[in-house]
Protein backbone atom coordinates (compact mmCIF):
# COMPACT_ATOMS: atom_id res chain seq x y z
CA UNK A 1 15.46 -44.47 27.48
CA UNK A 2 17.71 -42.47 24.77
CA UNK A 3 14.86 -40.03 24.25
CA UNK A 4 17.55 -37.63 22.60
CA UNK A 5 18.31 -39.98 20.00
CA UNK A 6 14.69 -40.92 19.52
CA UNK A 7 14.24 -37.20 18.73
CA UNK A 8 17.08 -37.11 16.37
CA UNK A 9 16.09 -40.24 14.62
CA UNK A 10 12.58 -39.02 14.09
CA UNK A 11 13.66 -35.79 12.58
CA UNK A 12 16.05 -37.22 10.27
CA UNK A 13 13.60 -40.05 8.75
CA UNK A 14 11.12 -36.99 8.23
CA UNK A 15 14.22 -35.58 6.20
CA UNK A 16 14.63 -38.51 4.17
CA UNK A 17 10.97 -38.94 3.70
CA UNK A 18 10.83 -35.16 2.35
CA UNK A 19 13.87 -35.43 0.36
CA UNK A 20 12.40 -38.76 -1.79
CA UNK A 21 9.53 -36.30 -2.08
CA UNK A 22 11.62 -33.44 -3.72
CA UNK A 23 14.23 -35.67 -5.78
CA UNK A 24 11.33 -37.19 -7.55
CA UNK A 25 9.74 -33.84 -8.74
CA UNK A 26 10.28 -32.52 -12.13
CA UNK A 27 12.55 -30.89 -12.42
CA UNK A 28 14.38 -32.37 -8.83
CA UNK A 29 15.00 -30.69 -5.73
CA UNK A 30 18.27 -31.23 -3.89
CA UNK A 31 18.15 -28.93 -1.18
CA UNK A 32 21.85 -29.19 1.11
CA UNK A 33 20.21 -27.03 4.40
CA UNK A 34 17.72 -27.30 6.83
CA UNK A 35 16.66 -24.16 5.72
CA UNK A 36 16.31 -24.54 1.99
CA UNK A 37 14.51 -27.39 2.48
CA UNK A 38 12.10 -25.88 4.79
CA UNK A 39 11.63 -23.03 2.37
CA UNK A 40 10.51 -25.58 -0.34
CA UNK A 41 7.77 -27.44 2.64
CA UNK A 42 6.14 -24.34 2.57
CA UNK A 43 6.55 -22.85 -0.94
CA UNK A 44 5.03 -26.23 -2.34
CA UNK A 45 1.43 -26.31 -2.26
CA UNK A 46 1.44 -29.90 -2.01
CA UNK A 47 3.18 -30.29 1.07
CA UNK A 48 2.93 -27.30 2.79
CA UNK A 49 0.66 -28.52 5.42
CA UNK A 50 3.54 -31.06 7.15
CA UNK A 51 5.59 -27.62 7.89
CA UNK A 52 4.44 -27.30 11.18
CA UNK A 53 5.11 -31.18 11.78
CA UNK A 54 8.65 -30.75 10.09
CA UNK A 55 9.18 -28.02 12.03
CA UNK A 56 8.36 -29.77 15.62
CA UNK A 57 10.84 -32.63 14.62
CA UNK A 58 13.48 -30.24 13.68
CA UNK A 59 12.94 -27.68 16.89
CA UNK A 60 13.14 -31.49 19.35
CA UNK A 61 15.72 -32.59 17.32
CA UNK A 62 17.85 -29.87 17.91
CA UNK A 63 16.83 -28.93 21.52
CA UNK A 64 17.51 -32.63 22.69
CA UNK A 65 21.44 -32.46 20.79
CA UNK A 66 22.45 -29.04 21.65
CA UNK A 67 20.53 -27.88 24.48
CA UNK A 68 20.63 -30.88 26.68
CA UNK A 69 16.96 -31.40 26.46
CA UNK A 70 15.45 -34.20 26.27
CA UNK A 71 12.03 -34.98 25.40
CA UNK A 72 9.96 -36.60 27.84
CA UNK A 73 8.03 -39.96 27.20
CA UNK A 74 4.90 -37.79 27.08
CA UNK A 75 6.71 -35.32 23.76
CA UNK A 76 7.53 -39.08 22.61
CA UNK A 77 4.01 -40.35 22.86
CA UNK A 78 2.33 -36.61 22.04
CA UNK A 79 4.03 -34.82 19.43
CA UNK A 80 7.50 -36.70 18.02
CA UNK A 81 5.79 -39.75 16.88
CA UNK A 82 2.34 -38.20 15.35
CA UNK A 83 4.47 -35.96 13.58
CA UNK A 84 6.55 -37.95 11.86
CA UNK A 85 3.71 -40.07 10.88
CA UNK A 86 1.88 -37.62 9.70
CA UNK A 87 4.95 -36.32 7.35
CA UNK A 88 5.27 -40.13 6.74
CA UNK A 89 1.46 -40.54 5.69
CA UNK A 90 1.13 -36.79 3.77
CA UNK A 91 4.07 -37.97 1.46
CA UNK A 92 2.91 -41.76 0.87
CA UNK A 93 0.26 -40.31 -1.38
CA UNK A 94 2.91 -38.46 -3.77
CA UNK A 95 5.77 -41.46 -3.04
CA UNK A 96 4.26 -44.80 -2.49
CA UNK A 97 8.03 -46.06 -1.93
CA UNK A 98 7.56 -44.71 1.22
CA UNK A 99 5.90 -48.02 3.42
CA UNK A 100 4.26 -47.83 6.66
């Protein structure tokens, strides 16, 4: 299993999910770095509660491509894929585009 990837992928759909999130406010948010957009997650009151989620995907993410690490089945099971639908199911409510 490519638990690496699945890490990776993960992270980066909670980025896309996010960004739809911030394009569509008034006036929009492109944010071009991690941290930037982190920065708005927690300045916005609205979605400052998937931070720690965002931050779990990002932290795996990057542990699994440049430290080697890869998550176990368990991280998989436990934390990758509740976090990312939890992001997934926080921003529904402000983006219905987003689907289950």
């Amino acid at each position: 299993m490519y638990t690496d990837w699945i890490s990776t992928a993960a992270f980066y759909a909670a980025l896309q999910y996010l960004d739809s999130y911030l394009i569509q406010k008034r006036p929009p948010e492109k944010h071009t770095s991690h941290g930037a957009r982190e920065e708005a997650i927690q300045l916005d009151k609205r979605i400052s509660g998937i931070y720690s989620d965002y931050r779990s995907l990002k932290d795996l993410s990057q542990r699994a491509r440049y430290d080697g690490k890869k998550p176990s089945p368990n991280e998989i099971k436990n934390d990758i894929l509740p976090s990312l639908g939890a992001i997934k199911k926080h921003l529904r409510q402000f983006v219905p585009q987003i689907t289950t």
